[in-house]
Protein backbone atom coordinates (compact mmCIF):
# COMPACT_ATOMS: atom_id res chain seq x y z
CA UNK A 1 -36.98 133.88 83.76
CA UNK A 2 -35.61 131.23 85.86
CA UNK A 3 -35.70 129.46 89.37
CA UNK A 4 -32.72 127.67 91.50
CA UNK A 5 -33.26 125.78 93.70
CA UNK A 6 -30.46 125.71 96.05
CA UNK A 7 -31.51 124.47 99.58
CA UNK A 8 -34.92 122.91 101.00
CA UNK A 9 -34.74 120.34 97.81
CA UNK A 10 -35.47 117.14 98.77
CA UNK A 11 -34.70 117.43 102.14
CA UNK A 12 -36.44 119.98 104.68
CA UNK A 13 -33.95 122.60 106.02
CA UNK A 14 -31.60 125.69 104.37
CA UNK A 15 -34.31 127.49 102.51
CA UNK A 16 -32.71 129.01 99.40
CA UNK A 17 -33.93 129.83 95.92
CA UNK A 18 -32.86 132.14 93.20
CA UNK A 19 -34.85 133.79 90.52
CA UNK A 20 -33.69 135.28 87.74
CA UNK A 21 -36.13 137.75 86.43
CA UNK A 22 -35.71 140.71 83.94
CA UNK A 23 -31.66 141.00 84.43
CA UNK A 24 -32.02 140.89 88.32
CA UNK A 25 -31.84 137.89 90.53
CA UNK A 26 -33.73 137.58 93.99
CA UNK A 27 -33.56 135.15 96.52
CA UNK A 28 -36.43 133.75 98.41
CA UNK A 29 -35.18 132.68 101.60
CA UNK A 30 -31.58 131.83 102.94
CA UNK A 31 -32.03 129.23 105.36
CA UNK A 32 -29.56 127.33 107.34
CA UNK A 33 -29.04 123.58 107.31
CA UNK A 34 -30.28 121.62 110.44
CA UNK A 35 -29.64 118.26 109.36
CA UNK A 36 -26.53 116.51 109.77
CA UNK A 37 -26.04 115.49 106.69
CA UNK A 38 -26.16 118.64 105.49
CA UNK A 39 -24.49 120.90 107.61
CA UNK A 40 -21.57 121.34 105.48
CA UNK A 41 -23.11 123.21 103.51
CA UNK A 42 -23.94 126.49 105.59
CA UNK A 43 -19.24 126.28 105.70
CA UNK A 44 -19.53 126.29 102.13
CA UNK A 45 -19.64 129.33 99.70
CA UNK A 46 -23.07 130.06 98.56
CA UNK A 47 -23.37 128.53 94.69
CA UNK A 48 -23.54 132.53 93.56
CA UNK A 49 -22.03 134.87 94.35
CA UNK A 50 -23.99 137.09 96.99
CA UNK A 51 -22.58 140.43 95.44
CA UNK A 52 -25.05 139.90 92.12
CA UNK A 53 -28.15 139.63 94.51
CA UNK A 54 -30.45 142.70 94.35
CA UNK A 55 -33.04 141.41 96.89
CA UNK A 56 -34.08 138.73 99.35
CA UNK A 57 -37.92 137.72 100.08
CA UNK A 58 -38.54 136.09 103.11
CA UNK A 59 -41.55 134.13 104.21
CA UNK A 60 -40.88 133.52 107.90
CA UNK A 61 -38.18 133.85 110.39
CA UNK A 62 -37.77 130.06 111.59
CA UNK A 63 -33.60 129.84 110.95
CA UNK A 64 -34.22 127.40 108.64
CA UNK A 65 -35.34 130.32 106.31
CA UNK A 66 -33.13 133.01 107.54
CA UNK A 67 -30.60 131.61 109.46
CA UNK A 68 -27.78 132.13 106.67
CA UNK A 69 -29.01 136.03 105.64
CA UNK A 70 -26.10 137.23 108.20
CA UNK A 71 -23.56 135.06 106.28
CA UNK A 72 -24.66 136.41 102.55
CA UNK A 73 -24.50 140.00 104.08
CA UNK A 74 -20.90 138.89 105.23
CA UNK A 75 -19.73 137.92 102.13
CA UNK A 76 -20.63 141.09 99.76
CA UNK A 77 -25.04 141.43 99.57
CA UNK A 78 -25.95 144.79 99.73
CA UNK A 79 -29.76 144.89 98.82
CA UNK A 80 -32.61 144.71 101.03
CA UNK A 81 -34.53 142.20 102.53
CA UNK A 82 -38.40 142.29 102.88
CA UNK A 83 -39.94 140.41 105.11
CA UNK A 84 -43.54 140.89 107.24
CA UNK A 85 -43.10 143.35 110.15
CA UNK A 86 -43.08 139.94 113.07
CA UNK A 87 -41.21 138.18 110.98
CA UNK A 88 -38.81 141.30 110.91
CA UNK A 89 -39.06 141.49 115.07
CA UNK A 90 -38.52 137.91 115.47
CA UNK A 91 -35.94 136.91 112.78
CA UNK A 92 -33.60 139.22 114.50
CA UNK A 93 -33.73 137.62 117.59
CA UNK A 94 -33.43 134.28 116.24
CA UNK A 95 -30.23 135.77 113.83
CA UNK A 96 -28.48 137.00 117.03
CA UNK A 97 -29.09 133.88 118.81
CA UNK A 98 -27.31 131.46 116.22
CA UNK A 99 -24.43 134.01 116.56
CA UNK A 100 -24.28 133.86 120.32
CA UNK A 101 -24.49 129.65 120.02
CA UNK A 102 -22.16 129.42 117.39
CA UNK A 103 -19.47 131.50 119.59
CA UNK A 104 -20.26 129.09 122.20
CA UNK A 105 -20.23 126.13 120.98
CA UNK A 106 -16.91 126.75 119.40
CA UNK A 107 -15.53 127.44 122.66
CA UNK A 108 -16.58 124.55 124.01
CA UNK A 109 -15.95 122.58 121.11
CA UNK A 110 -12.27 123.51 120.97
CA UNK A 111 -11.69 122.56 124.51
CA UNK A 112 -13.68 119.21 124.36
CA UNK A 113 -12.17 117.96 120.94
CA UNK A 114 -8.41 118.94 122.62
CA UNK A 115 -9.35 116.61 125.38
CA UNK A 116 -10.17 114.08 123.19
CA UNK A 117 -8.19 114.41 120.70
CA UNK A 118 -10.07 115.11 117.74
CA UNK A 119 -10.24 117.70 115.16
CA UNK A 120 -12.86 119.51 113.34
CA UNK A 121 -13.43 119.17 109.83
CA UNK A 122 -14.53 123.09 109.52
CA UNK A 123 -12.58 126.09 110.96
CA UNK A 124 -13.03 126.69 114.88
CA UNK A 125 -14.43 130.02 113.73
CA UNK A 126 -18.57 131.02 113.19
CA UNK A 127 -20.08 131.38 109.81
CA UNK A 128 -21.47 134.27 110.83
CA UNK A 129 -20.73 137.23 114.21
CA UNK A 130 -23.07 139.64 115.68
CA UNK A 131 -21.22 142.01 114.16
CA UNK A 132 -22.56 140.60 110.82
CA UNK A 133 -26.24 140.60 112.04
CA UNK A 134 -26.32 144.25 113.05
CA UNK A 135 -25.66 144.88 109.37
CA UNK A 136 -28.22 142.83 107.95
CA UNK A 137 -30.82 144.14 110.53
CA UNK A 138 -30.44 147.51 108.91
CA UNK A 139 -31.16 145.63 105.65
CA UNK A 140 -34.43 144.40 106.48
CA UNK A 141 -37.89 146.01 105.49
CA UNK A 142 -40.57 145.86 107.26
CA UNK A 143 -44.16 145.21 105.13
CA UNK A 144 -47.68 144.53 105.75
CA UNK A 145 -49.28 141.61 104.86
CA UNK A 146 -51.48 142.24 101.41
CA UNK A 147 -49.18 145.06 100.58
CA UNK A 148 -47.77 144.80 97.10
CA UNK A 149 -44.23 145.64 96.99
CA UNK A 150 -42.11 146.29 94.05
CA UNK A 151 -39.12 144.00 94.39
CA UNK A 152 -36.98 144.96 91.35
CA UNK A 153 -37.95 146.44 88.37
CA UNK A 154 -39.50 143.51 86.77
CA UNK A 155 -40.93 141.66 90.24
CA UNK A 156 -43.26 142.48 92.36
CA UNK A 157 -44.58 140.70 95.49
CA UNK A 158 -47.57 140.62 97.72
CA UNK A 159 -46.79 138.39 101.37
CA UNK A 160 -50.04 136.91 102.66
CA UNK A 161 -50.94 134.63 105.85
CA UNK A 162 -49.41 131.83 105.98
CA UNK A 163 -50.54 130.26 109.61
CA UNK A 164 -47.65 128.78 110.43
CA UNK A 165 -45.76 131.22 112.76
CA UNK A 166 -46.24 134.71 113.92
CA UNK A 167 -45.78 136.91 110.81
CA UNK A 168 -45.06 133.74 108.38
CA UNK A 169 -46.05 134.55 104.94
CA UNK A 170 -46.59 132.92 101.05
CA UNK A 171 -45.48 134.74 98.80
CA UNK A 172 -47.40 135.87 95.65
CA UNK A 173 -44.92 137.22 93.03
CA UNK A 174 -46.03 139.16 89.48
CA UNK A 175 -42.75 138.85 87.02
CA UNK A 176 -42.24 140.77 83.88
CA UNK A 177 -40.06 140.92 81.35
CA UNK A 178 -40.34 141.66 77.50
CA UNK A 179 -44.08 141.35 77.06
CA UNK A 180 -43.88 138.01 78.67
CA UNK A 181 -45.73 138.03 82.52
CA UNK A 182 -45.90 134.90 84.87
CA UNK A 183 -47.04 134.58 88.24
CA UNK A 184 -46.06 132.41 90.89
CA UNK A 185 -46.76 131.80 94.48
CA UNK A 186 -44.04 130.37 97.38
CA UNK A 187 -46.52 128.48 100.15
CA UNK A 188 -43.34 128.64 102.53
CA UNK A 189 -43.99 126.64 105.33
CA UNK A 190 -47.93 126.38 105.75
CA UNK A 191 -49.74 126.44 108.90
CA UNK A 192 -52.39 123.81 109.93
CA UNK A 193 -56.20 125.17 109.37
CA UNK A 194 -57.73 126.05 112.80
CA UNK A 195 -54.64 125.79 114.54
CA UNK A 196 -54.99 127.62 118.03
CA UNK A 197 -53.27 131.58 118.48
CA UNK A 198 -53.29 132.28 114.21
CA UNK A 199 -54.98 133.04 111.20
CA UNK A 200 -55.83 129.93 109.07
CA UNK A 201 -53.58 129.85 105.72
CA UNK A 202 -54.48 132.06 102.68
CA UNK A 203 -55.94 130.79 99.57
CA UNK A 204 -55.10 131.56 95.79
CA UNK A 205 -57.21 131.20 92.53
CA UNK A 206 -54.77 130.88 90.34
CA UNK A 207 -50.78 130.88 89.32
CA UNK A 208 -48.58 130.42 86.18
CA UNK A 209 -46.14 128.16 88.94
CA UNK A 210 -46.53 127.22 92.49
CA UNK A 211 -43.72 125.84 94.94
CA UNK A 212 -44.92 124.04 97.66
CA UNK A 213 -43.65 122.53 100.61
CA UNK A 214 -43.95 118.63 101.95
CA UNK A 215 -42.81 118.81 105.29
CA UNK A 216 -46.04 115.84 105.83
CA UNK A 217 -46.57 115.47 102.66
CA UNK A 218 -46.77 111.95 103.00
CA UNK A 219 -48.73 112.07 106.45
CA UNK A 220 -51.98 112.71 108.07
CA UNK A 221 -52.12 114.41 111.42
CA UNK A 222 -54.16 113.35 114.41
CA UNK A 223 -56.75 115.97 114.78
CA UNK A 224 -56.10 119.44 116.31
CA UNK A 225 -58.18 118.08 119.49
CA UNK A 226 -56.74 115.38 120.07
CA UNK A 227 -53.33 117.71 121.44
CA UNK A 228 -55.36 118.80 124.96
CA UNK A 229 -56.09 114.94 125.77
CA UNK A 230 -52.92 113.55 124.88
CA UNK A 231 -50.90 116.39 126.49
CA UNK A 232 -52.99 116.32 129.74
CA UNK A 233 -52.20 112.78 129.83
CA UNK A 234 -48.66 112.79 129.82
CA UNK A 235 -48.34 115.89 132.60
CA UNK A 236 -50.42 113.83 134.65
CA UNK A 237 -48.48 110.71 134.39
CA UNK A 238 -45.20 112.94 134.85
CA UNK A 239 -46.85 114.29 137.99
CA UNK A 240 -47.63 111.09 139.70
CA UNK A 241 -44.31 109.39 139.00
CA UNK A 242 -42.62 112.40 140.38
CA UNK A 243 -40.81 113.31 137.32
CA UNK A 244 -40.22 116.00 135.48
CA UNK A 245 -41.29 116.86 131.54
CA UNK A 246 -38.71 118.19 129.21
CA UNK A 247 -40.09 119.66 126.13
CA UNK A 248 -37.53 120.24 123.03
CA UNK A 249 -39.56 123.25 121.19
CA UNK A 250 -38.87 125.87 119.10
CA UNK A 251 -38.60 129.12 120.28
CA UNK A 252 -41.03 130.83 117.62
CA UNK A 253 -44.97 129.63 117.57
CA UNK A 254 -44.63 126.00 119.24
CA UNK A 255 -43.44 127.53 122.44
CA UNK A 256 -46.13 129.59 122.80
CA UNK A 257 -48.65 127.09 121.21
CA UNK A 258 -48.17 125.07 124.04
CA UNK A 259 -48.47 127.31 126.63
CA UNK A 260 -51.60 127.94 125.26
CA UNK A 261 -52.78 124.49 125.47
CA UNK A 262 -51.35 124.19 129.05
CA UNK A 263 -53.36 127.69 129.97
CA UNK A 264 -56.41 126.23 128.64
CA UNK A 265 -55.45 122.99 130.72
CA UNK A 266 -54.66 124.50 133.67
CA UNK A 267 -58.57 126.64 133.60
CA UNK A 268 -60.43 123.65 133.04
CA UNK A 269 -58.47 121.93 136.33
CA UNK A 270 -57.16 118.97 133.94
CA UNK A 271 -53.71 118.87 134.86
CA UNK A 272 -52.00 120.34 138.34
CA UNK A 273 -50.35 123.40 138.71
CA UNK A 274 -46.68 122.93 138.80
CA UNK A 275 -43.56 124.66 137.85
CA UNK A 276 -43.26 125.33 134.24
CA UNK A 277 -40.09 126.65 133.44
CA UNK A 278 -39.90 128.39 129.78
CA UNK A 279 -35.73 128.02 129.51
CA UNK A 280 -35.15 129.83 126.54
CA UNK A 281 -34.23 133.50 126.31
CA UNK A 282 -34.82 133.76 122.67
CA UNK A 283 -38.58 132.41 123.32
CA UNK A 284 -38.93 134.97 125.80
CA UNK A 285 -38.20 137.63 123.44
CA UNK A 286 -40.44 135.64 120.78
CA UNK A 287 -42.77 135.52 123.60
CA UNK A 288 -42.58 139.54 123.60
CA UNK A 289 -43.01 139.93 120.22
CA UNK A 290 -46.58 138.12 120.68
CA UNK A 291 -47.68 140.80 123.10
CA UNK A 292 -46.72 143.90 120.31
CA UNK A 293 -48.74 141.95 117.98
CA UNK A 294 -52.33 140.91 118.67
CA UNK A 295 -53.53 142.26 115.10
CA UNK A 296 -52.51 138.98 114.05
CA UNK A 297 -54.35 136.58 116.23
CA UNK A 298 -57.15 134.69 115.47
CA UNK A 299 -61.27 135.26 116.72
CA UNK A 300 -60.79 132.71 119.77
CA UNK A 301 -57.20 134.33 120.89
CA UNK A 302 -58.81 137.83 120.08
CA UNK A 303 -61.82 136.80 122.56
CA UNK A 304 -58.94 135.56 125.31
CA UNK A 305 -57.71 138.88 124.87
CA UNK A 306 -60.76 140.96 125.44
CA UNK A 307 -61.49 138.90 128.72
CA UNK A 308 -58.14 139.76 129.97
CA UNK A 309 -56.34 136.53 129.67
CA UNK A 310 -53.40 136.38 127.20
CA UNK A 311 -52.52 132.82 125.61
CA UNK A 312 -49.05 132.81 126.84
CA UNK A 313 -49.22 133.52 130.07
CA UNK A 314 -50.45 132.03 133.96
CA UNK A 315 -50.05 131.40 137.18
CA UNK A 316 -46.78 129.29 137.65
CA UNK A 317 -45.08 129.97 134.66
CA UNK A 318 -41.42 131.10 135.07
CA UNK A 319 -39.75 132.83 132.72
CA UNK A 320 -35.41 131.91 132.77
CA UNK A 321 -33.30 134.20 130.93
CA UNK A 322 -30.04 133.98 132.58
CA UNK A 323 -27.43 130.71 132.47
CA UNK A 324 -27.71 130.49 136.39
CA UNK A 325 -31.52 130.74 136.40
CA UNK A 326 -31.42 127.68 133.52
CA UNK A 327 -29.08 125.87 135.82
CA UNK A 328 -31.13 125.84 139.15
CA UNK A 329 -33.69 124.39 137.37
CA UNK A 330 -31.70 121.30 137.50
CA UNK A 331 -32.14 121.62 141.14
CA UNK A 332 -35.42 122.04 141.65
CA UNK A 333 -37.20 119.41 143.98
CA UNK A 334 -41.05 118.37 142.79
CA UNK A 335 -42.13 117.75 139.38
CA UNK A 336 -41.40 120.44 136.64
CA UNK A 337 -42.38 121.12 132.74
CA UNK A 338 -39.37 122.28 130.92
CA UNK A 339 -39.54 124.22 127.61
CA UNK A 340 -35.89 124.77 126.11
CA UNK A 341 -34.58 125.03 122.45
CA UNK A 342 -33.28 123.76 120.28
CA UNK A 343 -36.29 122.19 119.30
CA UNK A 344 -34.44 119.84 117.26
CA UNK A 345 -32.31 119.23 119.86
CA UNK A 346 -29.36 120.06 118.21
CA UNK A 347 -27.81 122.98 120.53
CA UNK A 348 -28.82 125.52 123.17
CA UNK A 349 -30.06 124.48 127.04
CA UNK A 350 -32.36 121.78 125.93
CA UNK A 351 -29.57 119.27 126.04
CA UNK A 352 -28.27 119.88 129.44
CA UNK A 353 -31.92 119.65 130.77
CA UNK A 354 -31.91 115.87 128.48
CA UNK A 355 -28.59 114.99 130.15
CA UNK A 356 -29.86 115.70 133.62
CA UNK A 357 -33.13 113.87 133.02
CA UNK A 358 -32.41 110.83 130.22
CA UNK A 359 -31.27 108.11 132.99
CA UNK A 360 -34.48 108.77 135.47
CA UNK A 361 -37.18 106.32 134.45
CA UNK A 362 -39.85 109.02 136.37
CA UNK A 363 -39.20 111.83 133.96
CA UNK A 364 -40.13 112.28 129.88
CA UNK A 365 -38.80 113.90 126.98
CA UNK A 366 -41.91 114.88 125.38
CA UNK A 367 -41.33 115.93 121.37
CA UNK A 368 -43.84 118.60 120.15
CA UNK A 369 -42.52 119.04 116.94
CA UNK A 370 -40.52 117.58 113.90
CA UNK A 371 -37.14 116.35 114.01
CA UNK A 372 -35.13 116.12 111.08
CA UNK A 373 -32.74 113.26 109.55
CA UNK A 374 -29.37 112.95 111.77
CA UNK A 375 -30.57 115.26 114.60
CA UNK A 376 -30.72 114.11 118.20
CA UNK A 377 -34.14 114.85 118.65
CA UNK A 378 -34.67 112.32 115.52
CA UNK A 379 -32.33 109.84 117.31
CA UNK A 380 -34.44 110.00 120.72
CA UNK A 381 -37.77 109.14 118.73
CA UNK A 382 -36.17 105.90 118.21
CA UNK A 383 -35.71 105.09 121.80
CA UNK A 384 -32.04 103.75 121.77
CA UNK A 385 -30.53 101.96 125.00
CA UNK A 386 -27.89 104.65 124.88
CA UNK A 387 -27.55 108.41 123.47
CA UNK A 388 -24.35 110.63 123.39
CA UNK A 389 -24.55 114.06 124.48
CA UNK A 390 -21.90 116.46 124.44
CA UNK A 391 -19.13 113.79 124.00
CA UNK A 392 -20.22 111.54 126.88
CA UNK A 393 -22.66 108.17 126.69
CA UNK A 394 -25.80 108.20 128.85
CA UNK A 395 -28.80 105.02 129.31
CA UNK A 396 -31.68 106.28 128.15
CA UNK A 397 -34.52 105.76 130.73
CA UNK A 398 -36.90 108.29 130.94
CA UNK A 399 -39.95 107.41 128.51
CA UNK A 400 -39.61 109.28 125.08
CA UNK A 401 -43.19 110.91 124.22
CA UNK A 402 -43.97 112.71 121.15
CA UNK A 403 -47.64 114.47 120.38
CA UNK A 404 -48.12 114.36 116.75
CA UNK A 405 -50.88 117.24 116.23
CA UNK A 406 -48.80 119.53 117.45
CA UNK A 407 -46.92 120.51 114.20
CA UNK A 408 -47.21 123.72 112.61
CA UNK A 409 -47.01 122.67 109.16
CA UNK A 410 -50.15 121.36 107.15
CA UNK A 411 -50.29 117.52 106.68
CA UNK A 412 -51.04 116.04 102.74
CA UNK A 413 -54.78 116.05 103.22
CA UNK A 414 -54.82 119.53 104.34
CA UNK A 415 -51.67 120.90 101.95
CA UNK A 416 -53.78 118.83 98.97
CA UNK A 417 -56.63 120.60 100.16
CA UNK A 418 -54.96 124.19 100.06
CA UNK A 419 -53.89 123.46 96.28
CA UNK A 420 -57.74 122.68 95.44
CA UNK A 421 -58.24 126.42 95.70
CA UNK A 422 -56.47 126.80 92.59
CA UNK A 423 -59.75 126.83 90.03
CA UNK A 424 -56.72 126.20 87.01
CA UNK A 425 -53.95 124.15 86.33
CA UNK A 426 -50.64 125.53 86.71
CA UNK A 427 -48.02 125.19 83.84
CA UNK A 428 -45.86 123.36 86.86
CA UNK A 429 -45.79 122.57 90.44
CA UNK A 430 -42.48 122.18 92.55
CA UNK A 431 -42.30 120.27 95.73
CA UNK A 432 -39.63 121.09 97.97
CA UNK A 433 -38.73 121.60 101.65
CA UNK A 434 -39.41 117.87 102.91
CA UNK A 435 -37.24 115.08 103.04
CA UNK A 436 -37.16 113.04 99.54
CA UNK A 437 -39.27 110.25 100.43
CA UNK A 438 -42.39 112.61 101.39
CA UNK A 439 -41.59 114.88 98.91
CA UNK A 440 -41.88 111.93 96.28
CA UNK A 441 -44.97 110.61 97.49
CA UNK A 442 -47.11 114.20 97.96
CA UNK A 443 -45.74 114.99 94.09
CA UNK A 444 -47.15 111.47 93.08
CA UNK A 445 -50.05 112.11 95.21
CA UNK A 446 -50.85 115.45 93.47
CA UNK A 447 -50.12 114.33 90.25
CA UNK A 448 -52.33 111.49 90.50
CA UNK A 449 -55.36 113.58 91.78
CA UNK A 450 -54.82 116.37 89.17
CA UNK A 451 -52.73 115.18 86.24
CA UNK A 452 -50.72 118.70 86.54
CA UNK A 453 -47.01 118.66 85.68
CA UNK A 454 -45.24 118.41 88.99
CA UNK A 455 -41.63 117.72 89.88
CA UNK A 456 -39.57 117.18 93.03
CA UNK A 457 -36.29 119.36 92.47
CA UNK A 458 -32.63 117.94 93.54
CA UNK A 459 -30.26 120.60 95.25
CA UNK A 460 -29.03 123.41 92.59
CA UNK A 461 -31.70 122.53 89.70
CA UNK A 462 -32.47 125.13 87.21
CA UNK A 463 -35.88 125.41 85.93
CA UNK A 464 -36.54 128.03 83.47
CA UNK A 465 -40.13 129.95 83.62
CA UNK A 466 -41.63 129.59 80.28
């Protein structure tokens, strides 16, 4: 028995391991690379061959996890893909919306770098078409959460809450071969306890190995109530100066997070009603998705439920599916909250609605989630005099706001805390999926508060599973 690790190792995007367990090897995730730095690599051939994998396991639909499952189907997988049944729902609409961008962004690109007179260093061509994500939506199986599945002979796996987005799950896995058993559990990427709209995080006992993420693994968050004030504050200022708010969010559990704080808002007569544009079809579908799946929501959404309210929904809220609806937002007089993706800012509408409100001192960006290394969400949090979008040089004026609490994955204290539940020592812990300086720290951190054996994996280590 073995593990890979071939994305989400020392830095936080492009998902990917590889087990190798009883003559069959299964991937856990196959994430695509946000980060600029790394964004060769989702051009590259995988570092296998994806005609020798017999499975794929994964524990949420963000498209850091999934985003590259079209491309391994493309080049020669043929097994299946299990996955919880929202995770199944929304990692299809997230799969067909990196299609549709990439096609579009190509376009563009090929027009703007012959005006300019540059060249691409990858093929004007997308990793991945529709085409290829109708086949690997027939791929994907649908399972419960707490339902043990057999994998391949040899593996077997049981997804459980993770509380990070609808339908995210860790993954407990039982591997077997000879007479020799291990266990092992995949936190994915863990959900904050008491978070609003989900389940808190599941707990384990006890597990031969453990991989664990570090998103904030060298961070503490603000607390969870802290998010109402803060956000209430910055509407209001927004309001008065006439401005409008643009909110970079993901599509999947922040979106609807914060229209769940702005609900709540909006009851208790804290901030004023006002436009509030959601300008992303893909969170609309997400948004969907929420509705077909209340089973999943926690006692204080349940309780919104039974009173008739839902957490995603009031009065004002406007719904924009179509490119002309997105663009008359742009013309709309009065303040206005605008939710578009990408929620690192690195494609989709978002960055039309940032060039149409950076150089106007009376609007805000206001971040609600994190940005990763050589993104231009990332670049914004530093402020800069000047930003380039799409090829062209704007001033940046309008104040740059981030809310902290607002993340959906578990700080150190409350990751740290999660590991506690283990009442043994695993034979080892791996860190991954955070960027190498947290990741560092939270394995230092965990080593010095437990003495376990813990190590921070590089990009295509091989561990074996003694």
């Amino acid at each position: 028995m073995k593990i890979s690790f071939f994305g989400a190792a020392q830095n936080v995007t492009g998902s990917n391991y590889l087990l190798d367990v009883n003559g069959s090897r299964v991937l856990v995730d196959c994430g695509y690379y946000q980060e600029r730095d790394f964004r060769y690599r989702n051009h590259e051939p995988f570092p296998y061959d994806p005609i020798d994998i017999d499975a794929v396991l994964l524990t949420h639909a963000h498209l850091d996890h999934s985003g590259l499952l079209p491309k391994l189907v493309k080049h020669g997988f043929k097994g299946k893909i299990f996955c919880t049944e929202a995770s199944a729902d929304i990692a299809k609409i997230i799969m067909y919306d990196s299609a549709h961008i990439q096609e579009e962004d190509i376009k563009h690109k090929k027009k703007r770098h012959a005006k300019q007179g540059r060249k691409s260093p990858y093929p004007y061509e997308a990793i991945f078409t529709t085409e290829d994500v109708d086949a690997t939506a027939e791929m994907i199986v649908p399972v419960k959460y707490e339902q043990e599945v057999q994998v391949v002979d040899g593996l077997k796996c049981t997804f459980n809450d993770a509380g990070h987005i609808l339908g995210a799950a860790m993954l407990y896995l039982t591997m077997q071969e000879g007479d020799k058993t291990r266990t092992m559990i995949f936190s994915g990427d863990m959900g904050r306890p008491d978070a609003p709209i989900l389940c808190n995080p599941t707990t384990f006992e006890k597990a031969d190995y453990v991989v664990v993420e570090s998103t904030y693994g060298n961070r503490v968050h603000k607390p969870n109530k802290d998010i109402p004030n803060t956000l209430a504050r910055i509407i209001n200022q927004a309001h008065r100066s006439g401005g409008n708010i643009v909110v970079p969010s993901f599509a999947v559990e922040r979106s609807q997070e914060l229209l769940f704080h702005m609900h709540n808002l909006l009851i208790e007569k804290r901030i004023p009603q006002m436009p509030v544009f959601l300008d992303s079809p893909m969170a609309v579908r997400v948004t969907e998705v929420f509705h077909r799946h209340p089973e999943l929501f926690d006692e204080e959404t349940a309780a919104m439920l039974a009173r008739g309210e839902h957490p995603c929904d009031f009065p004002g809220l406007m719904l924009t599916r179509s490119v002309d609806e997105s663009k008359a937002i742009a013309v709309n007089k009065g303040s206005a909250i605008i939710i578009a993706g990408s929620g690192m800012c690195t494609g989709g509408r978002i960055k039309h609605h940032i060039k149409h409100n950076i150089e106007k001192p009376e609007s805000t960006i206001m971040f609600v989630g994190y940005q990763a290394v050589g993104t231009l969400g990332r670049t914004l949090l530093a402020a800069p005099e000047k930003i380039r979008i799409h090829g062209e040089e704007y001033t940046v004026s309008a104040r740059i706001e981030k809310i902290n609490g607002f993340s959906a994955h578990a700080d150190r204290n409350e990751l740290f805390g999660w590991i506690s539940a283990l009442k043994e020592a695993p034979r080892h812990l791996f860190v991954t999926h955070g960027e190498s300086e947290a990741a560092k720290e939270f394995g230092e951190y965990i080593n010095l508060k437990t003495g376990w054996d813990v190590s921070i994996p590089e990009y295509c280590d091989e561990q074996e599973l003694i």
